[in-house]
N, C-alpha and C. Protein backbone atom coordinates (compact mmCIF):
# COMPACT_ATOMS: atom_id res chain seq x y z
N UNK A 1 38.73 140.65 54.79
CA UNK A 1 37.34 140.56 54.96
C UNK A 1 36.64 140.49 53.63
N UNK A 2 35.95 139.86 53.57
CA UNK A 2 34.79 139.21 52.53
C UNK A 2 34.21 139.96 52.71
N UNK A 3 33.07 140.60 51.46
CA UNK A 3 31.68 140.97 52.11
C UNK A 3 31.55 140.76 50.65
N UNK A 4 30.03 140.70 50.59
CA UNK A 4 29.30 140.58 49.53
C UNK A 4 29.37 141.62 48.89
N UNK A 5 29.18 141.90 47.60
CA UNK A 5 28.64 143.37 46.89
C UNK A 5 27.06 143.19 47.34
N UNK A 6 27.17 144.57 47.29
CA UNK A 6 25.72 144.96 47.80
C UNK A 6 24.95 145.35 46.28
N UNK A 7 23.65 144.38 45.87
CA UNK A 7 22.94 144.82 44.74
C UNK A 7 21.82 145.65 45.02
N UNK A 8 21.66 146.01 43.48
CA UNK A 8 20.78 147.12 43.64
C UNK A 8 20.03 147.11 42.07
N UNK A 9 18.73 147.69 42.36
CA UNK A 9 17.78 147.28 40.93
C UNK A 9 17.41 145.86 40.88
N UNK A 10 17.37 145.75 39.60
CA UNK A 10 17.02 144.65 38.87
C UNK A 10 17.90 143.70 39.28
N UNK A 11 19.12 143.55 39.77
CA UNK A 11 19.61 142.29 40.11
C UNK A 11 18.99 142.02 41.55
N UNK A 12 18.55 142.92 42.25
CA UNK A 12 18.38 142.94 43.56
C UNK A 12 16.94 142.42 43.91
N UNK A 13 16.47 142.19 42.96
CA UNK A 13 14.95 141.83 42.98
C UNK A 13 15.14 140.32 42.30
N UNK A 14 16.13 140.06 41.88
CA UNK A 14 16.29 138.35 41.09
C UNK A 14 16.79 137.86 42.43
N UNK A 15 18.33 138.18 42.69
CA UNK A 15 18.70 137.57 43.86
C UNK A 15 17.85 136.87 45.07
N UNK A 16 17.03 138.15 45.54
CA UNK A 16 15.59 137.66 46.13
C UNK A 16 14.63 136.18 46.20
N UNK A 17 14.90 136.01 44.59
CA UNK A 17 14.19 135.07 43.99
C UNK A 17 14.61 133.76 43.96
N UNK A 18 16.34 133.88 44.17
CA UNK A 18 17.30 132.53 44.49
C UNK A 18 17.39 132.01 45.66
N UNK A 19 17.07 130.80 46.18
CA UNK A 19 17.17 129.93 47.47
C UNK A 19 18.22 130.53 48.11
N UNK A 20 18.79 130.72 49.54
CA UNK A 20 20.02 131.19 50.06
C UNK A 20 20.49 129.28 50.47
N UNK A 21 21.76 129.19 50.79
CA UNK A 21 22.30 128.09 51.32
C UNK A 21 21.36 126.64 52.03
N UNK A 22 20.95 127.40 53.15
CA UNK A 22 19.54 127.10 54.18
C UNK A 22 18.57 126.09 53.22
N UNK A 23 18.09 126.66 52.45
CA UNK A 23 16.99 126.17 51.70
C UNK A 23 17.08 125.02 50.65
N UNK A 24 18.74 125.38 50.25
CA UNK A 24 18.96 124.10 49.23
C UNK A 24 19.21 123.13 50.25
N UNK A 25 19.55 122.84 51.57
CA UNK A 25 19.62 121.92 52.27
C UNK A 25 18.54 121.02 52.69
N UNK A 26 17.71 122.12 52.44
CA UNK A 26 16.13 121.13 53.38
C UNK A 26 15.61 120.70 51.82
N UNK A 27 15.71 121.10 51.08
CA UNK A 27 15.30 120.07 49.56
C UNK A 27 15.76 118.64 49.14
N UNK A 28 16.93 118.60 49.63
CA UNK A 28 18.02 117.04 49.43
C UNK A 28 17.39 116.15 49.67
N UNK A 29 16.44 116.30 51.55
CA UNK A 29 15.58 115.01 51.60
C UNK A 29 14.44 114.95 50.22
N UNK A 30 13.93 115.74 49.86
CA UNK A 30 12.27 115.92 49.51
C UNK A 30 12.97 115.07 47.94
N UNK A 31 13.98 115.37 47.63
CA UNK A 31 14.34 115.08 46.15
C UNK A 31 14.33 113.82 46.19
N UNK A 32 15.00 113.27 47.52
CA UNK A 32 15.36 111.91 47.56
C UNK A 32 14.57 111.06 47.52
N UNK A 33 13.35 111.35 48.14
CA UNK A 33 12.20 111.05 48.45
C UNK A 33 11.08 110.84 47.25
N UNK A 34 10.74 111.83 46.76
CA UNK A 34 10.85 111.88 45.08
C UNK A 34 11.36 110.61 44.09
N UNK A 35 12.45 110.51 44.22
CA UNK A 35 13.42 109.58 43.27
C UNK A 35 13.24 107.86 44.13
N UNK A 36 13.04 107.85 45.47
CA UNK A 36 12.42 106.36 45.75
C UNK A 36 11.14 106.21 45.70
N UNK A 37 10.22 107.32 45.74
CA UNK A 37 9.05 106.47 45.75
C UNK A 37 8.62 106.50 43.90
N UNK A 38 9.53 107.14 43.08
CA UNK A 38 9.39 106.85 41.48
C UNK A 38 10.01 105.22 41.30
N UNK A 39 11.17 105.04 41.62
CA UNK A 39 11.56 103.99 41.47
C UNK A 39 11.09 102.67 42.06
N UNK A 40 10.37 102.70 43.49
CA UNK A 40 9.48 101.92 44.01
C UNK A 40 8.32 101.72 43.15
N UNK A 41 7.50 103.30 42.68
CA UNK A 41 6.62 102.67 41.69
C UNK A 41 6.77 102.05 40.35
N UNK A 42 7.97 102.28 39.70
CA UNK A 42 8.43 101.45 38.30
C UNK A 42 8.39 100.48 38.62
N UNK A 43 9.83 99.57 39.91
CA UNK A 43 9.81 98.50 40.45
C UNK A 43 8.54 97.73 40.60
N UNK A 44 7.93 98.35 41.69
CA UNK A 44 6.33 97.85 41.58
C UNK A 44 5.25 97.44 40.16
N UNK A 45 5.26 97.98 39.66
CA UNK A 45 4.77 98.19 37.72
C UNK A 45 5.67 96.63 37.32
N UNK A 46 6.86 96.73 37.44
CA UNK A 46 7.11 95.97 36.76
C UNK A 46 6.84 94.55 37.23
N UNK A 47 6.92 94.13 38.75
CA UNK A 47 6.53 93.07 39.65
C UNK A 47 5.08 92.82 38.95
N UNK A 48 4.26 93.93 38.86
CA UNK A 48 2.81 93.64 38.30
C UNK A 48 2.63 93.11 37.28
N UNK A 49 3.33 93.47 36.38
CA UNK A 49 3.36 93.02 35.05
C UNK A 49 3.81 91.62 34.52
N UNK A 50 4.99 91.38 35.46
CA UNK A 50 5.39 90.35 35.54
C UNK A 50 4.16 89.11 35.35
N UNK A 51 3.55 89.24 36.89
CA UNK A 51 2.78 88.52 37.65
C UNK A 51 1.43 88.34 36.39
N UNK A 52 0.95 89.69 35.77
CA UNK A 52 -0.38 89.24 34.82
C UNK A 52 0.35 88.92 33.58
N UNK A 53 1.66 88.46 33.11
CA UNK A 53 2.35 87.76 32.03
C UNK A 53 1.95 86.17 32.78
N UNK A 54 2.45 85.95 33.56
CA UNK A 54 2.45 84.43 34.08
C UNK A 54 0.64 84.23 33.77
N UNK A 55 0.06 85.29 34.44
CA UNK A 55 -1.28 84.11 34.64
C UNK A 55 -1.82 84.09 33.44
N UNK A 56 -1.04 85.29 32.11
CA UNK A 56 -1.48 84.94 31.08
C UNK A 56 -1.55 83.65 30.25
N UNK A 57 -0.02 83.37 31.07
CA UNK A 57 0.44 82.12 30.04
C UNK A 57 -0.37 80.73 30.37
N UNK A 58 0.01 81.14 31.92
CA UNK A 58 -1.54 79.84 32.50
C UNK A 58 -2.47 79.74 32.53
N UNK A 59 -3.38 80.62 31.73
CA UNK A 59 -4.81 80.91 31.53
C UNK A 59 -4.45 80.00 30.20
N UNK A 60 -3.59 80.23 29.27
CA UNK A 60 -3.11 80.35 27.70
C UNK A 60 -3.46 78.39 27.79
N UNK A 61 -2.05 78.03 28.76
CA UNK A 61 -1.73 76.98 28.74
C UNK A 61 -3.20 75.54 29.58
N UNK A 62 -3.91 76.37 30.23
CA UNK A 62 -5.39 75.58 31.04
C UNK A 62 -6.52 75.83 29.61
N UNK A 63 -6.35 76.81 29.21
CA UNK A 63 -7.62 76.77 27.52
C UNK A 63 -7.14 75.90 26.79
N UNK A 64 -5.91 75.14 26.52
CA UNK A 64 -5.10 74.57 25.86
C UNK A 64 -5.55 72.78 26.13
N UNK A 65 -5.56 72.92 28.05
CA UNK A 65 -5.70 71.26 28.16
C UNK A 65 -7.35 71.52 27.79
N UNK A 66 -8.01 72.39 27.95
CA UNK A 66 -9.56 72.33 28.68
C UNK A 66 -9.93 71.91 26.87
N UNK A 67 -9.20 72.39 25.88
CA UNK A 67 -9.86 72.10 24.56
C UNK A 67 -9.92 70.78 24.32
N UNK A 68 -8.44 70.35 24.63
CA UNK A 68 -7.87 68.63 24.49
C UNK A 68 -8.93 67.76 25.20
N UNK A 69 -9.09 67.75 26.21
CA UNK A 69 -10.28 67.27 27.27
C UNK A 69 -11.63 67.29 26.59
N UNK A 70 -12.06 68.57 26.19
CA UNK A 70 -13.44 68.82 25.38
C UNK A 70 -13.42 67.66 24.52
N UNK A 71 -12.29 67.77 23.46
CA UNK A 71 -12.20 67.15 22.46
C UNK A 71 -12.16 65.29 22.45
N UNK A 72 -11.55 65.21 23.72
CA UNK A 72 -11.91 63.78 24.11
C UNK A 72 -12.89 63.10 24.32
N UNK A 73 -13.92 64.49 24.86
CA UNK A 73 -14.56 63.69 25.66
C UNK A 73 -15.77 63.60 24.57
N UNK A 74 -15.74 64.66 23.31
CA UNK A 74 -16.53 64.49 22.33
C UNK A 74 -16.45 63.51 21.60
N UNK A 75 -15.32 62.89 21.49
CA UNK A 75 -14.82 61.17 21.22
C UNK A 75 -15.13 60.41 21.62
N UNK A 76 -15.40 60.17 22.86
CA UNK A 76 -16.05 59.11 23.85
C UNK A 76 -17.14 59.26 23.55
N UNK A 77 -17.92 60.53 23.62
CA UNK A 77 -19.30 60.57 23.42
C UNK A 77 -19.81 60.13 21.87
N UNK A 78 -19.14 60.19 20.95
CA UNK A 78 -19.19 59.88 19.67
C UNK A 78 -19.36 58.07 19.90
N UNK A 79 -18.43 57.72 20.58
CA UNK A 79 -18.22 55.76 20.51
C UNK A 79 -19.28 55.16 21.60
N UNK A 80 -19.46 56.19 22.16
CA UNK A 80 -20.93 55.48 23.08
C UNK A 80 -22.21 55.83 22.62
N UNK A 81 -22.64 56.72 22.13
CA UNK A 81 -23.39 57.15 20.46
C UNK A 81 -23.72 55.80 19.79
N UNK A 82 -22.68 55.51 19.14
CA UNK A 82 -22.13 54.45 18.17
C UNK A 82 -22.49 52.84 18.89
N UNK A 83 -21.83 52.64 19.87
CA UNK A 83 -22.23 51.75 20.24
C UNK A 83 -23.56 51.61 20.72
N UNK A 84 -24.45 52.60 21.20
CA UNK A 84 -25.84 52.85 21.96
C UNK A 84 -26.71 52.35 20.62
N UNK A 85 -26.51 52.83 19.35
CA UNK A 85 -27.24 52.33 18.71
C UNK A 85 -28.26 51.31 18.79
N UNK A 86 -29.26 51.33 18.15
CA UNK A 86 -30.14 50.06 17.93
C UNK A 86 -29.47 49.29 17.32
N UNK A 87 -28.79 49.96 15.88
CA UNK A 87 -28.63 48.53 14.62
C UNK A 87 -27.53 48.26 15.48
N UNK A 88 -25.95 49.04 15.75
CA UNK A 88 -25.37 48.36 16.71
C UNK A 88 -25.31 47.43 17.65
N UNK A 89 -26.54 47.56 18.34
CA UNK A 89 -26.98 46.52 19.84
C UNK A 89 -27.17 45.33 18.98
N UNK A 90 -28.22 45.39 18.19
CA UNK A 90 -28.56 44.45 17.32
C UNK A 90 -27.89 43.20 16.72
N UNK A 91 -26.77 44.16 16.42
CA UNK A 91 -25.57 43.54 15.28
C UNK A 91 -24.97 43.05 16.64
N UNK A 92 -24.23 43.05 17.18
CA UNK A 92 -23.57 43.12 18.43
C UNK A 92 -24.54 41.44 19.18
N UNK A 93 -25.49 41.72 19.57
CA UNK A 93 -26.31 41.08 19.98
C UNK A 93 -26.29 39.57 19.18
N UNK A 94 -26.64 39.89 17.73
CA UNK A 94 -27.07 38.20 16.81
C UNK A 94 -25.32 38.00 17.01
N UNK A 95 -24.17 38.75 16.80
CA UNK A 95 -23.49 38.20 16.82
C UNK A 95 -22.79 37.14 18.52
N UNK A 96 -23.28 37.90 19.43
CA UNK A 96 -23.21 36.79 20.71
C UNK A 96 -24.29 36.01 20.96
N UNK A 97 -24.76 35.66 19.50
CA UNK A 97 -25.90 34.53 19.50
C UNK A 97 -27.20 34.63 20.20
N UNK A 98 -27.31 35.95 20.62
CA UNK A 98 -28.97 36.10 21.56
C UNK A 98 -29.83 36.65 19.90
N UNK A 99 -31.04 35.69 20.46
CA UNK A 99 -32.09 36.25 19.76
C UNK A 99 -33.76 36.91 20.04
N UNK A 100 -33.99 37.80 19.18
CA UNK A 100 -35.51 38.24 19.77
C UNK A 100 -36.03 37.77 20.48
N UNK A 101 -36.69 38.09 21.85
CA UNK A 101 -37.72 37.34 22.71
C UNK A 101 -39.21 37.45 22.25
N UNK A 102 -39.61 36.21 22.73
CA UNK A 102 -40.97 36.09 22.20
C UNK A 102 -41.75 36.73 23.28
N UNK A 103 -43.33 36.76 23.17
CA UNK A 103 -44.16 37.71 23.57
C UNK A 103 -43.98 37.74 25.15
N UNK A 104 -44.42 38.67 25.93
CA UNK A 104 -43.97 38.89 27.02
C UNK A 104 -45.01 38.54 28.21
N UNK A 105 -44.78 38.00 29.37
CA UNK A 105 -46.13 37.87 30.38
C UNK A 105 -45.74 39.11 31.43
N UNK A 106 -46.80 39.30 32.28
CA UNK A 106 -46.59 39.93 33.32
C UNK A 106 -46.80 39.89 34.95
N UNK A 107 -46.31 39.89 35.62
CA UNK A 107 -47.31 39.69 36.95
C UNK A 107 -47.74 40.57 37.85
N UNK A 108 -48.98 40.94 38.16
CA UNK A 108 -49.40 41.59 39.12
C UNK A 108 -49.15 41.47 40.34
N UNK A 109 -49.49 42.47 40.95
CA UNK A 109 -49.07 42.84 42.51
C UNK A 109 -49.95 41.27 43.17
N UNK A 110 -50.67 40.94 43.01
CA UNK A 110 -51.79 39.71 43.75
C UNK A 110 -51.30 38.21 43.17
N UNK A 111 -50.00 38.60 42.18
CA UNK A 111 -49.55 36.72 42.03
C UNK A 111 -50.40 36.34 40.42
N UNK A 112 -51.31 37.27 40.05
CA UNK A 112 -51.50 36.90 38.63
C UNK A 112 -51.24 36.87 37.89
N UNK A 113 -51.02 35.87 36.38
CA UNK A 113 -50.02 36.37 35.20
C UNK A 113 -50.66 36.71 34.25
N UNK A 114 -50.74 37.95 33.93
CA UNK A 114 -51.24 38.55 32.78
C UNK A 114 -50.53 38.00 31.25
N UNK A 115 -51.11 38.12 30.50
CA UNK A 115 -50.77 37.53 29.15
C UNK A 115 -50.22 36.29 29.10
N UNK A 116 -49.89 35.49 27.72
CA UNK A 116 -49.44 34.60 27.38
C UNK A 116 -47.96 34.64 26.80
N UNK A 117 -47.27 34.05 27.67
CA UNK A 117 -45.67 34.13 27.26
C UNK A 117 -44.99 32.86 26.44
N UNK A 118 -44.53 33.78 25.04
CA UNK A 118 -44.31 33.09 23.97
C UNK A 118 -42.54 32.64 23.88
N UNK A 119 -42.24 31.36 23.07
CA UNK A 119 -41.11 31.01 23.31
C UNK A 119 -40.03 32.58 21.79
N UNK A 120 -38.59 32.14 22.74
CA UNK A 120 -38.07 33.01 21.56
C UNK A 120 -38.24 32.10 19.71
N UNK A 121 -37.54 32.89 18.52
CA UNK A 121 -37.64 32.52 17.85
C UNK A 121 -36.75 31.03 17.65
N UNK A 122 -37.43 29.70 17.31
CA UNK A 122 -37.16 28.31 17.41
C UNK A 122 -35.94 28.45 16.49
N UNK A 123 -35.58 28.56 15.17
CA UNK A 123 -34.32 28.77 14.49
C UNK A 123 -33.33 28.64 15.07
N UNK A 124 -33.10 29.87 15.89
CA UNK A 124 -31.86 30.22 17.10
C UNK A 124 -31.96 29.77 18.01
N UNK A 125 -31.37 29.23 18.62
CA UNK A 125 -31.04 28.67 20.39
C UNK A 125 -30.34 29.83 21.09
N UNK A 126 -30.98 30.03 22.37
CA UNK A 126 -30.30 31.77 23.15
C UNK A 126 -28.78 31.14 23.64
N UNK A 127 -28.12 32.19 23.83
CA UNK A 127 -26.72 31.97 24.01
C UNK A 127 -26.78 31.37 25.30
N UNK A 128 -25.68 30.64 26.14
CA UNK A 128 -25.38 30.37 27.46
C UNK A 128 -24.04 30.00 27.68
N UNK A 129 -23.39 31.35 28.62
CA UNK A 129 -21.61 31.40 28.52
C UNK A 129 -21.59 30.14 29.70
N UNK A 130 -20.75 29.57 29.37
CA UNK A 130 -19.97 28.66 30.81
C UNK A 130 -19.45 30.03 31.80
N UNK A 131 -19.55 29.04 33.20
CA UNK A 131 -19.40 30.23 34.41
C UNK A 131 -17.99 31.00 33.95
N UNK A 132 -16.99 30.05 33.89
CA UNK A 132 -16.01 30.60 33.55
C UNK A 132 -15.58 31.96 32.42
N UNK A 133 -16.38 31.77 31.32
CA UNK A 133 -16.25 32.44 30.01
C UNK A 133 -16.66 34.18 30.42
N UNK A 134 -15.22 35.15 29.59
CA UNK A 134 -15.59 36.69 29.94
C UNK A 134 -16.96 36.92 29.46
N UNK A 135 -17.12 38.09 29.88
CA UNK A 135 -18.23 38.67 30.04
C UNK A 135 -18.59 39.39 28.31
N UNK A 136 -17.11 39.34 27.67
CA UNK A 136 -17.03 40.38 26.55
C UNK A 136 -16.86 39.08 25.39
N UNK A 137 -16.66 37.70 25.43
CA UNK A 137 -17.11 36.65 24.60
C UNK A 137 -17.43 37.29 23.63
N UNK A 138 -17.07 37.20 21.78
CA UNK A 138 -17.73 37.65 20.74
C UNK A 138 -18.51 36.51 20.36
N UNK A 139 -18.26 35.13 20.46
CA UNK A 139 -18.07 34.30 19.68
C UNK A 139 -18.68 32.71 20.77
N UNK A 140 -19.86 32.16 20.85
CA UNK A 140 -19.91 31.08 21.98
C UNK A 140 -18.68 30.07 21.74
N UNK A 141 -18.58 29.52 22.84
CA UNK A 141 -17.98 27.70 22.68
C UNK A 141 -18.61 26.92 22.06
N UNK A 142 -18.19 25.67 21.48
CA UNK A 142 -19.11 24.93 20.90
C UNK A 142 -19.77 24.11 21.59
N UNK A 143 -19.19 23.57 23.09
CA UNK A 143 -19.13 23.11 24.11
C UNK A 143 -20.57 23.97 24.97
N UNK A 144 -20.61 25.03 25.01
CA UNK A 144 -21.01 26.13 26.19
C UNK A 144 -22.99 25.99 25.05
N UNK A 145 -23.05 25.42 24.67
CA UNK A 145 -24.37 25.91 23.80
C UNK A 145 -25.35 24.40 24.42
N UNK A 146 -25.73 23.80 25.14
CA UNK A 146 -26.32 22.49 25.09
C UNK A 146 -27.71 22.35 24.25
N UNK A 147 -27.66 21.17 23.54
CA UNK A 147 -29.13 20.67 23.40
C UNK A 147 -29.25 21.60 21.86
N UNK A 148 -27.45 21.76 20.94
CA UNK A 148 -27.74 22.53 19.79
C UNK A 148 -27.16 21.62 18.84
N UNK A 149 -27.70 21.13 17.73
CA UNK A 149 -27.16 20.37 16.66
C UNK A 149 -26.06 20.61 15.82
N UNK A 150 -25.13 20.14 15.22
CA UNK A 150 -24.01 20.65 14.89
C UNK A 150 -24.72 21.09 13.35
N UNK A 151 -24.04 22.53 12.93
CA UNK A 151 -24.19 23.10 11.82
C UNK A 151 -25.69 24.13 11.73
N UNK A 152 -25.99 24.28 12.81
CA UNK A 152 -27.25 25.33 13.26
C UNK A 152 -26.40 26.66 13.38
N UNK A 153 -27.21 27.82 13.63
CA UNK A 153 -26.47 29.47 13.69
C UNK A 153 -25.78 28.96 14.78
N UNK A 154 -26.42 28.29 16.17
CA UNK A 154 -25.42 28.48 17.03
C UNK A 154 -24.09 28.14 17.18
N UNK A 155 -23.86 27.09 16.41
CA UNK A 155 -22.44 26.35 16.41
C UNK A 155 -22.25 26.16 14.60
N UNK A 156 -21.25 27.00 14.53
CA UNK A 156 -21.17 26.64 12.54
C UNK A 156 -20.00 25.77 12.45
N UNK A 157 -19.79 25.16 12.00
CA UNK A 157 -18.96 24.26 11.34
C UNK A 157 -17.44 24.41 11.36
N UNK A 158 -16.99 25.14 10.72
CA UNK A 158 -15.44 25.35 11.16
C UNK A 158 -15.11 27.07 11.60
N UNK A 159 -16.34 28.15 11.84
CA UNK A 159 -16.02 29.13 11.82
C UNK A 159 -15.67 28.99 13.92
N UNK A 160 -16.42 27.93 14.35
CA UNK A 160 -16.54 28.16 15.57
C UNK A 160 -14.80 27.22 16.34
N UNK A 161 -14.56 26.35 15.63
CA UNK A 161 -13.25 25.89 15.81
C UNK A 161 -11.91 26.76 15.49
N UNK A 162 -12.00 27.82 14.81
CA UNK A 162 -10.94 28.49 14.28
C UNK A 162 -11.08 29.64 15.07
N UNK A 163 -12.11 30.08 15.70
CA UNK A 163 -11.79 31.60 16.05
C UNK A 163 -12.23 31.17 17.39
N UNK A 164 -11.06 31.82 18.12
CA UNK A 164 -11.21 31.61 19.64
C UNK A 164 -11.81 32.88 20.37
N UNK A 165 -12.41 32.75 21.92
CA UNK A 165 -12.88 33.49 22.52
C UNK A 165 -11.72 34.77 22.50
N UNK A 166 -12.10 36.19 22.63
CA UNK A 166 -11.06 37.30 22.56
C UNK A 166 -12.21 37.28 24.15
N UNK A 167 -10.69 37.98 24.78
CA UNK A 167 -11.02 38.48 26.32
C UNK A 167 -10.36 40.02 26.10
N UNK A 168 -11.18 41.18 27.18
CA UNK A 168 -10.94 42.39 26.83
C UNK A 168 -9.15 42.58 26.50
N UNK A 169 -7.91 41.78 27.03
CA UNK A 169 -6.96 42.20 27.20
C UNK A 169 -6.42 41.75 25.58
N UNK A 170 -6.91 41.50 25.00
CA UNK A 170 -6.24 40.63 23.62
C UNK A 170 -7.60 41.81 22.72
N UNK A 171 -8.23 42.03 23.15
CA UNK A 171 -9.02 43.35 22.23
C UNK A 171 -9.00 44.63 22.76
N UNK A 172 -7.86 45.73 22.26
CA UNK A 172 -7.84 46.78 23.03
C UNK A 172 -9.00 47.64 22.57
N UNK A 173 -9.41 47.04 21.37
CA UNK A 173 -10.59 48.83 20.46
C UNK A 173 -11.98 48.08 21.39
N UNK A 174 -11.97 47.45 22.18
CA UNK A 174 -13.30 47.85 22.71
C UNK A 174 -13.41 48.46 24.05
């Protein structure tokens, strides 16, 4: 037969204080319990973290196109700037042979013509493309101009035989 020693004093008041068998049993769940929902929350933490790394990088990588784009489009806006110009239009303009219009008439709502409408300047003859000819022509035909004398602005001499019409696909910079 077993029996315990029987304490007394000071050990007998610690003993007291130690779980009996019983008690360490019903703790096993609570520990366990403990140790998955720690590891569920690391697990979890780290799923999170994961997830605001990615949208970092795709936030990173969308500021990245959105600058490129900005930057384009401040380019475009720069060459339509450029081209909008006056002296541009201008230049652009004498060179497809149109010139200043002369004074302007108007007509009223009742069929009347207000003012006196003046011819353009006589020097220049206004341009006129054949139906056929692009729209983006730098340069008239010598053919396409009627009723213009040879060696006038509109038709020069050998500059208009040597340089042929450019159509947009043979000029990419415009």
């Amino acid at each position: 037969m077993s029996r315990k020693p029987e304490l007394r004093g000071r050990a007998a008041r610690l003993a007291q204080l130690l779980p009996t068998g019983r008690a360490q049993a019903a703790r096993t769940p609570f520990v366990l319990l403990v140790v998955l929902l720690l590891g569920g929350g690391l697990i979890g933490l780290l799923v999170l973290n994961s997830a605001l790394s990615e949208g970092a990088f795709r936030l990173d990588d969308l500021k990245r196109e959105t600058k490129g784009l900005t930057d384009e489009e401040q380019a475009l806006q720069r060459d339509i700037d450029a081209y909008s110009a006056p002296d541009a239009l201008q230049r652009r303009a004498r060179e497809l042979g149109m010139v200043p219009g002369g004074d302007p008439a108007f007509l009223n709502p009742d069929g009347e013509v207000r003012g006196v409408p003046g011819p353009a300047a006589a020097s220049l003859a206004p341009l006129v493309l054949a139906p056929e000819a692009p729209a983006t022509a730098t340069a008239p035909l010598p053919d396409t101009v009627p009723g213009t004398a040879p060696g006038t602005a509109a038709d020069p001499p050998a500059a208009s035989e040597a340089a042929p019409a450019t159509t947009p696909a043979s000029n990419p910079g415009r």
